[in-house]
Protein backbone atom coordinates (compact mmCIF):
# COMPACT_ATOMS: atom_id res chain seq x y z
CA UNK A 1 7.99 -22.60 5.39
CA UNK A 2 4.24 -23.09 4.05
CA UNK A 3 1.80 -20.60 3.39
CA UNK A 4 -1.06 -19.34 4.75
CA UNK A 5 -4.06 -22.17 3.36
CA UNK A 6 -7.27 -20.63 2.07
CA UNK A 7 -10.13 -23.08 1.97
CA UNK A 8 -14.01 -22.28 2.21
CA UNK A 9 -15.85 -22.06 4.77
CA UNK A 10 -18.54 -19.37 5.90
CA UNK A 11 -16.97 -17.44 8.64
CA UNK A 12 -19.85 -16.74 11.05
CA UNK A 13 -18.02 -14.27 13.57
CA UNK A 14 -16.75 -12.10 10.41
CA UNK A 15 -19.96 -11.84 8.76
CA UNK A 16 -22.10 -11.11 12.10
CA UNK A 17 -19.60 -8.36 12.90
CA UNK A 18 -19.10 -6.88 8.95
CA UNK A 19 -22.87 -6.88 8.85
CA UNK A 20 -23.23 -5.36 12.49
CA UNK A 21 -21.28 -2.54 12.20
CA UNK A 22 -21.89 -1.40 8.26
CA UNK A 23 -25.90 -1.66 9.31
CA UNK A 24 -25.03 0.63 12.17
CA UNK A 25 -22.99 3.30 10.34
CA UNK A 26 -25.49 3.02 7.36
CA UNK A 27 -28.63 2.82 9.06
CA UNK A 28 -27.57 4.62 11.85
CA UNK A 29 -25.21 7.37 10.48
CA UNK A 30 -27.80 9.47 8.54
CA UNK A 31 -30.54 8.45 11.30
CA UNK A 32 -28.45 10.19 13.99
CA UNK A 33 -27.31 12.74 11.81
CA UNK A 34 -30.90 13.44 10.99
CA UNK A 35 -32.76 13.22 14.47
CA UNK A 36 -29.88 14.67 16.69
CA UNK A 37 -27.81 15.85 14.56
CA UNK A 38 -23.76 15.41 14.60
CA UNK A 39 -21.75 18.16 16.59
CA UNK A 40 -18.32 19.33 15.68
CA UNK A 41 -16.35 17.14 18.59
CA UNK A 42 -18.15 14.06 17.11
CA UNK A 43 -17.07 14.53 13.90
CA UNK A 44 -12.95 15.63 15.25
CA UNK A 45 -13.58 12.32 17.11
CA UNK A 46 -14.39 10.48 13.67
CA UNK A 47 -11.37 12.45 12.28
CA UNK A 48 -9.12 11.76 14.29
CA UNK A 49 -9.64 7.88 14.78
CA UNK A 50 -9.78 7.39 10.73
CA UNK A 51 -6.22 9.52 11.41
CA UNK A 52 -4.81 7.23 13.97
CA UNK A 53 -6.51 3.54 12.90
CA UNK A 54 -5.25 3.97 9.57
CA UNK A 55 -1.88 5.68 9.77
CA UNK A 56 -1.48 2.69 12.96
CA UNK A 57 -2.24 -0.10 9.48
CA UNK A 58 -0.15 1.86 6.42
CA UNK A 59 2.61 2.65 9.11
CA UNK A 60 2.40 0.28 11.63
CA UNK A 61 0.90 -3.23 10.18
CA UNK A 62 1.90 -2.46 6.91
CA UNK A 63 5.68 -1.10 6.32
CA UNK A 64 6.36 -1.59 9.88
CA UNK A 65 5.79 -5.11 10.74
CA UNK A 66 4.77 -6.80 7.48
CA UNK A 67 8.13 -5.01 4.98
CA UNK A 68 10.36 -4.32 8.23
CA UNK A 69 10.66 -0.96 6.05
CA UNK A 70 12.19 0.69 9.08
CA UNK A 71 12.80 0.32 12.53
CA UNK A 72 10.54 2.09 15.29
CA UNK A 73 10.67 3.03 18.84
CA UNK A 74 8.62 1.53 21.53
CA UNK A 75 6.37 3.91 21.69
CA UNK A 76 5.84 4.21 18.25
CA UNK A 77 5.40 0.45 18.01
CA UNK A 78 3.35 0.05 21.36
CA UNK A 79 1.07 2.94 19.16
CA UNK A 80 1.01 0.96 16.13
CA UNK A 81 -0.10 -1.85 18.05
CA UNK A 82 -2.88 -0.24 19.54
CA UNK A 83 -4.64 2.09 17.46
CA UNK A 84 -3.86 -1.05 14.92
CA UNK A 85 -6.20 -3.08 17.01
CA UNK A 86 -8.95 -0.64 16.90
CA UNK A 87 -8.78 -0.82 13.13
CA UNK A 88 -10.36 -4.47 13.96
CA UNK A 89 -8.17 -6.03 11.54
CA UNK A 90 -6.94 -8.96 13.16
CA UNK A 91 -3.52 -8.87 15.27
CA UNK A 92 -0.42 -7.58 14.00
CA UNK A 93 1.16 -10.82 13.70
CA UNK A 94 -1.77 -12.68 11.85
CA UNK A 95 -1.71 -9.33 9.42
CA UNK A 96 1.93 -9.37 8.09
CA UNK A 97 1.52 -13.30 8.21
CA UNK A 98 -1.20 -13.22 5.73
CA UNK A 99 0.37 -10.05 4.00
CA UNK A 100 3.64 -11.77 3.25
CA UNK A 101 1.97 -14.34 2.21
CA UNK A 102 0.29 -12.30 -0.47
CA UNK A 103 3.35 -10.61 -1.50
CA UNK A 104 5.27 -14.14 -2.11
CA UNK A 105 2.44 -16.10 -3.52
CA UNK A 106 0.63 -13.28 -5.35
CA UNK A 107 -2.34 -13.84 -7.83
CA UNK A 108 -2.19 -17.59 -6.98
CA UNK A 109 -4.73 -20.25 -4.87
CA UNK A 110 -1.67 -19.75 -2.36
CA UNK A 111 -2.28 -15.83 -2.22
CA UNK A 112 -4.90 -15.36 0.75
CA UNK A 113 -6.98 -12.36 -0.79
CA UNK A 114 -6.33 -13.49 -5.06
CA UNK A 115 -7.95 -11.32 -7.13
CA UNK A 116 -7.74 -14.09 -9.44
CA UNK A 117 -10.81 -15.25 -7.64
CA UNK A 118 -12.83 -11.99 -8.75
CA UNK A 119 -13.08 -8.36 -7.14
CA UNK A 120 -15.34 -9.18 -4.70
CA UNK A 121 -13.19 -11.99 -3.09
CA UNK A 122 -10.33 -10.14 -2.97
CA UNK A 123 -12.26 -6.93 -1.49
CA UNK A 124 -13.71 -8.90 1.62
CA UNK A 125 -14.95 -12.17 0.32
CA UNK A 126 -11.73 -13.75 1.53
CA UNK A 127 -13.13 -12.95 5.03
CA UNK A 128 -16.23 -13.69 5.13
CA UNK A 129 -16.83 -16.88 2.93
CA UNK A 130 -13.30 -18.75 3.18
CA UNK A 131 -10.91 -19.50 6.20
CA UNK A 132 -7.04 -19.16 6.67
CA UNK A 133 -5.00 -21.72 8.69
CA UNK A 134 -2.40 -19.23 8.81
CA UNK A 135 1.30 -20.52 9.58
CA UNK A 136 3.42 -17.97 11.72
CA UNK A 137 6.54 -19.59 10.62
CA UNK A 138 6.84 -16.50 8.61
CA UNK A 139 6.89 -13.69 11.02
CA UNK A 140 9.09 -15.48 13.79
CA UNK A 141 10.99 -12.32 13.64
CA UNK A 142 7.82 -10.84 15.16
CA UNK A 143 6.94 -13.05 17.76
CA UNK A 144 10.41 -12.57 19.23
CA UNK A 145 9.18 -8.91 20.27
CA UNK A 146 7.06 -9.82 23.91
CA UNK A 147 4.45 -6.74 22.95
CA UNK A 148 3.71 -7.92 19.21
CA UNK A 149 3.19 -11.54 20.69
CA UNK A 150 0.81 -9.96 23.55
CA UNK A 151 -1.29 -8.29 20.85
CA UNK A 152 -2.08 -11.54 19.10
CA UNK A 153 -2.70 -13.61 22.02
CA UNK A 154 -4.92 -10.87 23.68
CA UNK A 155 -5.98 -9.47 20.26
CA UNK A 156 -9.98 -9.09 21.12
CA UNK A 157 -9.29 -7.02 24.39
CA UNK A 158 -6.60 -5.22 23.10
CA UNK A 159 -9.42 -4.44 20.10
CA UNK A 160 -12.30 -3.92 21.97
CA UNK A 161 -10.48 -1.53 24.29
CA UNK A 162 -9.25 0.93 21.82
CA UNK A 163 -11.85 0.54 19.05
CA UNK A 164 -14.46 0.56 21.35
CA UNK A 165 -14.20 1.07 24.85
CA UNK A 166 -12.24 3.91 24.56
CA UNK A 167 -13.71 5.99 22.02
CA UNK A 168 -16.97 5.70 24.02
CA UNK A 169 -15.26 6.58 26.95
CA UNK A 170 -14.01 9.94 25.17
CA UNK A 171 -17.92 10.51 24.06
CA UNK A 172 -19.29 9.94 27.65
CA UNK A 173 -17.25 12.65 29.07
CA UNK A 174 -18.48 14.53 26.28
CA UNK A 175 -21.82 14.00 26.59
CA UNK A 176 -22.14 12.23 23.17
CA UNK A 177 -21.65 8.29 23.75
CA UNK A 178 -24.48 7.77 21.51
CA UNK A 179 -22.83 9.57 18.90
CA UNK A 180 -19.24 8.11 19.76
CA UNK A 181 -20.67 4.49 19.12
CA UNK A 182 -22.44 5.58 15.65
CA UNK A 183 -19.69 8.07 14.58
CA UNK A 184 -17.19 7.13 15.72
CA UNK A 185 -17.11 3.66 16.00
CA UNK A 186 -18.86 2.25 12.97
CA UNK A 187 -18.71 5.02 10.69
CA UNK A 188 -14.95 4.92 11.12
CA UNK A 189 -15.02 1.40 11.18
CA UNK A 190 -16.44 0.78 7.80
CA UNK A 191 -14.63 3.61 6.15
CA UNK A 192 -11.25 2.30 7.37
CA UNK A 193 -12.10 -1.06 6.30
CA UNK A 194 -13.21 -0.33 2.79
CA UNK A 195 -10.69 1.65 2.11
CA UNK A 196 -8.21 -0.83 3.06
CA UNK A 197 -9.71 -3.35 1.45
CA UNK A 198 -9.59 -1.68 -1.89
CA UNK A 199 -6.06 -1.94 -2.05
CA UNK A 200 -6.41 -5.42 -2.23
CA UNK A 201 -9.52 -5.49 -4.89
CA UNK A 202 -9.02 -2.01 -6.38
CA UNK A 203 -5.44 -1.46 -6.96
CA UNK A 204 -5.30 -5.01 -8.15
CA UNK A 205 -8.07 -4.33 -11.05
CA UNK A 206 -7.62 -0.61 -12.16
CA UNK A 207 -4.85 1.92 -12.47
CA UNK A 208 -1.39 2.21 -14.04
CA UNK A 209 1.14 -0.67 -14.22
CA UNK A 210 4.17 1.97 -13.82
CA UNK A 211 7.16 -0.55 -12.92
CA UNK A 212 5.95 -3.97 -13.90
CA UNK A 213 3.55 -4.45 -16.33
CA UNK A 214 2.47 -8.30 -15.70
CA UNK A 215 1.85 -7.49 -12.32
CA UNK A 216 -2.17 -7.12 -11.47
CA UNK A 217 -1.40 -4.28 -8.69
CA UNK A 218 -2.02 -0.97 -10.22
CA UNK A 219 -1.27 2.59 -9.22
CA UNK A 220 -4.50 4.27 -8.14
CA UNK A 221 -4.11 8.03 -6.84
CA UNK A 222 -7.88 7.80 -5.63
CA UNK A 223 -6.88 4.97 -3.33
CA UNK A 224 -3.79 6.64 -2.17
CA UNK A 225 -5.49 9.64 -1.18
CA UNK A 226 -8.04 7.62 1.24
CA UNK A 227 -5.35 5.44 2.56
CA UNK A 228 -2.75 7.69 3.64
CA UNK A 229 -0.60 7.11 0.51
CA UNK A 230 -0.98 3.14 0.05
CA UNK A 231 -2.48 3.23 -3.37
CA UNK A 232 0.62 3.25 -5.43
CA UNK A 233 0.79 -0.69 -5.68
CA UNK A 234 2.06 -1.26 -8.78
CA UNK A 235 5.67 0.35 -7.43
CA UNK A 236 5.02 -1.11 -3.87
CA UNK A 237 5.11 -4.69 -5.34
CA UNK A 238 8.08 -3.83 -7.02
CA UNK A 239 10.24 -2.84 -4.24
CA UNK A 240 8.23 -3.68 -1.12
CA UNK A 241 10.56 -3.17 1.19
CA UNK A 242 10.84 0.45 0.78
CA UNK A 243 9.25 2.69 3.25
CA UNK A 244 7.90 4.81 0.74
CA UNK A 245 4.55 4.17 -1.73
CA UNK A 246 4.40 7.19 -3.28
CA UNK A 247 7.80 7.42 -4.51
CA UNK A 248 7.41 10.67 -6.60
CA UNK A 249 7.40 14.33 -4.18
CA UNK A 250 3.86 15.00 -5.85
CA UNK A 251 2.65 11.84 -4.82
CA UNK A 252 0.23 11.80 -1.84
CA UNK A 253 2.08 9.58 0.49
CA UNK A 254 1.47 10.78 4.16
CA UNK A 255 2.58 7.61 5.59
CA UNK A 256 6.42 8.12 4.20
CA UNK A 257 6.23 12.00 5.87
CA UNK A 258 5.28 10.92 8.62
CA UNK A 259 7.73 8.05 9.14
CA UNK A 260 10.47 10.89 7.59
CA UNK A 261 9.44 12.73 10.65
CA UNK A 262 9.25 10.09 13.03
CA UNK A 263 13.20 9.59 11.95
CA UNK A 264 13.83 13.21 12.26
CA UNK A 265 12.82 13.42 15.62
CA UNK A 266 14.72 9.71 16.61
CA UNK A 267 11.46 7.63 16.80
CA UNK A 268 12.51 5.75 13.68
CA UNK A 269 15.27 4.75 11.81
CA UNK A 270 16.85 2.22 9.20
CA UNK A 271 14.58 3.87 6.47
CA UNK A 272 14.77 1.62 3.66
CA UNK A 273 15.15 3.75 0.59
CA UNK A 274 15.53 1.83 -3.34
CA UNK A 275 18.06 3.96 -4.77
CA UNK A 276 16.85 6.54 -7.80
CA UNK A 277 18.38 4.15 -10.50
CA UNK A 278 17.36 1.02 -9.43
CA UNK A 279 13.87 2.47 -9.55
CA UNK A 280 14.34 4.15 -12.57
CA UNK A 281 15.58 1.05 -14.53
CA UNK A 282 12.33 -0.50 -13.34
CA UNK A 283 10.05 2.13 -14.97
CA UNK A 284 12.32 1.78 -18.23
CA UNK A 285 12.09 -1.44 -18.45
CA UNK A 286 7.96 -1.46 -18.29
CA UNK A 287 8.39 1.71 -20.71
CA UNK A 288 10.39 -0.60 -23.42
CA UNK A 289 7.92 -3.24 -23.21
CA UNK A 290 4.95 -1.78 -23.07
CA UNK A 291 6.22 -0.20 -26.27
CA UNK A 292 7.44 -3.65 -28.03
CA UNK A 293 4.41 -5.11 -27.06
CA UNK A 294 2.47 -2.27 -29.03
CA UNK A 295 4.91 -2.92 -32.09
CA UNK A 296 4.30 -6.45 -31.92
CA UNK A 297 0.85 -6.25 -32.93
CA UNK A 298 1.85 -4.45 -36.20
CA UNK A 299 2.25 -6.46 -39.30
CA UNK A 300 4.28 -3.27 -41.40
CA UNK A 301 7.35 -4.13 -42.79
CA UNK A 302 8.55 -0.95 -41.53
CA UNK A 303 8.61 -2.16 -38.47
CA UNK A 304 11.52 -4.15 -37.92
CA UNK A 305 13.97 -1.02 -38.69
CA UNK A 306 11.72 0.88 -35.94
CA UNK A 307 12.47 -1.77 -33.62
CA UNK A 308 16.07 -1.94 -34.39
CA UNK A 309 15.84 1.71 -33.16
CA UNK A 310 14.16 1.19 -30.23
CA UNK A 311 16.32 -1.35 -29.01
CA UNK A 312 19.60 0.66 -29.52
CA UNK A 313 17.84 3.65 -28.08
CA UNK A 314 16.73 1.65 -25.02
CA UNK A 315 19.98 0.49 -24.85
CA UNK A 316 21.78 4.04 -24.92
CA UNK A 317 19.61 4.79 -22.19
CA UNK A 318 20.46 1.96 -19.89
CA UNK A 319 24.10 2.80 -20.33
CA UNK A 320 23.49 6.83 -19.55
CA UNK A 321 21.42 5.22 -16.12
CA UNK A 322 24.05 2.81 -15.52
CA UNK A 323 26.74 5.30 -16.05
CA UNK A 324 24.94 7.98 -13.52
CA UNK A 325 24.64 5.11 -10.81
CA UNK A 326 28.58 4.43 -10.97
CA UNK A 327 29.44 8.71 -10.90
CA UNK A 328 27.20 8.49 -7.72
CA UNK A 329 29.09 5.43 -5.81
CA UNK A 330 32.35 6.98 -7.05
CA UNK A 331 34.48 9.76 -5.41
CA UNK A 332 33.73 13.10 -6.72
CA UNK A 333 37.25 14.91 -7.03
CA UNK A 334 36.22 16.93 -9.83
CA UNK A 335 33.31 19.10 -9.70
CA UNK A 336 32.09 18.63 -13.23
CA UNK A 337 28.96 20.72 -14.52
CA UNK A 338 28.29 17.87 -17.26
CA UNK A 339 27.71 15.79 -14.54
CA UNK A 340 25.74 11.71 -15.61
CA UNK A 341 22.80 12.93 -14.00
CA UNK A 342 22.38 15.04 -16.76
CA UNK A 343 23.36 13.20 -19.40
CA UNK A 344 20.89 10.77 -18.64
CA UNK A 345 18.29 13.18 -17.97
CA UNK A 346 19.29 14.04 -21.51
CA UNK A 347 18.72 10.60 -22.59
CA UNK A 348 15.77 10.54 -21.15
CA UNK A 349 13.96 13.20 -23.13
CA UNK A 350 15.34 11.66 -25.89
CA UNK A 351 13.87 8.18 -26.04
CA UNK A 352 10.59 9.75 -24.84
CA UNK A 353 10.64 12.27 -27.86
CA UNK A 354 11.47 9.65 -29.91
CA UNK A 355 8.87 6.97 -28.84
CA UNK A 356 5.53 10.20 -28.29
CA UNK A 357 6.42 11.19 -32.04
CA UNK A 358 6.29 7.89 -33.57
CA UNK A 359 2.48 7.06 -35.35
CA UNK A 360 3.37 3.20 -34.83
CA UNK A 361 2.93 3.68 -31.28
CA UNK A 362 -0.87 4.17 -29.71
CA UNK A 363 -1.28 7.26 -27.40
CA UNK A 364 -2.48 5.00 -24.34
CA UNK A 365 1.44 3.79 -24.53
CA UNK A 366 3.47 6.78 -25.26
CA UNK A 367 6.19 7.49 -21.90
């Protein structure tokens, strides 16, 4: 298989339409708003395209048809496909092409959008500045579906008739096609782009390194919360195959509720789910380094005992995770109120205790 190839070249039709549509919604947009003013059903419209364009990338596009995080109905796919075209964000198939591509070749010249190439580039300089001969031979599993395959060949009508055509349709028979084209189509437009293409340049520059700290994606709750839960990168590159971002209940991460409730109701299944300790041994392990990393910068003498201790803490830890996993694969004959869980959970607070109250460790580290 070879990658997607990045090389540079202007891309006239990208920057005619990036610079079209961001004039209109920021020239426009307070014009409008200003002149004529911006009634309620415009702004539900604007709502509730941002709602479908985006959920139809994080759901759709994204853990859909680039991770194959779960399976879908038709409908629910035939959706994805089409308020995923009015996202004008290439085809389906081009989009988990170039995604995959990202995930296996990360932060190298193979990586279509490398934020090794700066913030910008990776943002929308990719786009607009270099070209992708992008090789399918990656998503053959998705050109054996008839309707994906029909999406990419027809891509610009299937585009132009949802982004477009059809929200001005809705604001002619409202009497606001005016507003429908400003509002509604490049407003939404150039939020849902931005904020999709900060995942790629934000949450590859700033935020929290929770599962693998040599890994440039970053955790960024300000991200998730404008992209419907994609945000949480750092865990996403760990395990991308699992339908959920936002691992963590607190975490905002409407995509995995609403694919939860898509299953629920039979319009998706085959959720993909890491299991707790698999995911929990990943956190650990970015814990324990993050913390020998910190030690190693010491020159004490004192520290080599510490270490010792963190080592055969870390390791008592493992063992607690390791022996909760087993208990949970095993029969359960005996109901036992001492159960692994809680042992480890025990554990837990432990090594955390231990590693917070030590002054060799800096604050910015502590678990």
């Amino acid at each position: 298989m070879s990658p997607c190839r990045s090389f540079k070249k202007m891309n006239v039709v990208n920057l005619l339409f990036f610079s079209t549509i961001t004039c209109l919604a920021v020239i426009g947009l307070p014009w409008y708003w200003t002149h004529v003013g911006i009634s309620r059903m415009e702004w539900l419209l604007f709502a509730w395209f941002v709602l479908t364009t985006g959920l139809s990338i994080t759901i759709g596009y994204h853990r859909l048809f680039a991770h194959r995080a779960f399976k879908a109905s038709r409908i629910i796919t035939f959706l994805s496909l089409f308020f995923g075209a009015a996202a004008f964000e290439q085809s389906a198939l081009m989009w988990a092409s170039q995604h995959r591509d990202h995930h296996r070749y990360v932060d190298t010249p193979l990586d279509p959008y490398n934020i090794k190439q700066g913030f910008w580039h990776a943002h929308m300089g990719w786009m607009l500045f270099w070209s992708q001969d992008t090789d399918y031979s990656n998503v053959r599993d998705l050109a054996a579906d008839p309707l994906i395959l029909h999406q990419h060949r027809y891509y610009l009508l299937w585009a132009i008739t949802s982004g477009v055509l059809f929200p001005l349709a809705i604001g002619a028979l409202t009497g606001h096609v005016l507003g429908a084209l400003i509002v509604v189509v490049a407003a939404r437009l150039t939020f849902v782009h931005h904020s999709t293409f900060c995942i790629n340049s934000v949450c590859h520059t700033f935020g929290r390194a929770t599962y693998n700290i040599d890994s440039t994606a970053r955790d960024h709750w300000l991200v998730a919360l404008i992209t419907f839960g994609e945000g949480y990168h750092n865990f996403h590159h760990r395990f991308a195959s699992d339908y959920r971002n936002g691992v963590r209940w607190y975490q905002w991460d409407p995509s995995k509720w609403l694919i939860a409730l898509l299953n629920w109701f039979g319009l998706a299944e085959k959720l993909y789910r890491v299991s707790p300790q698999i995911i929990l041994a990943a956190r650990l392990a970015a814990e324990q380094l993050r913390v020998e990393r910190a030690l190693a910068k010491h020159t004490s003498a004192e520290i080599g005992d510490f270490l010792q201790a963190v080592r055969e803490r870390y390791a008592a830890l493992k063992q607690a995770l390791y022996d909760w996993e087993r208990w949970e694969k095993g029969p359960r004959t005996i109901r036992d109120t001492a159960t692994p869980r809680r042992a480890f959970e025990r554990a837990r607070r432990q090594w955390a205790d231990f590693i917070n109250r030590s002054p060799l460790i800096p604050h910015t580290v502590h678990v």
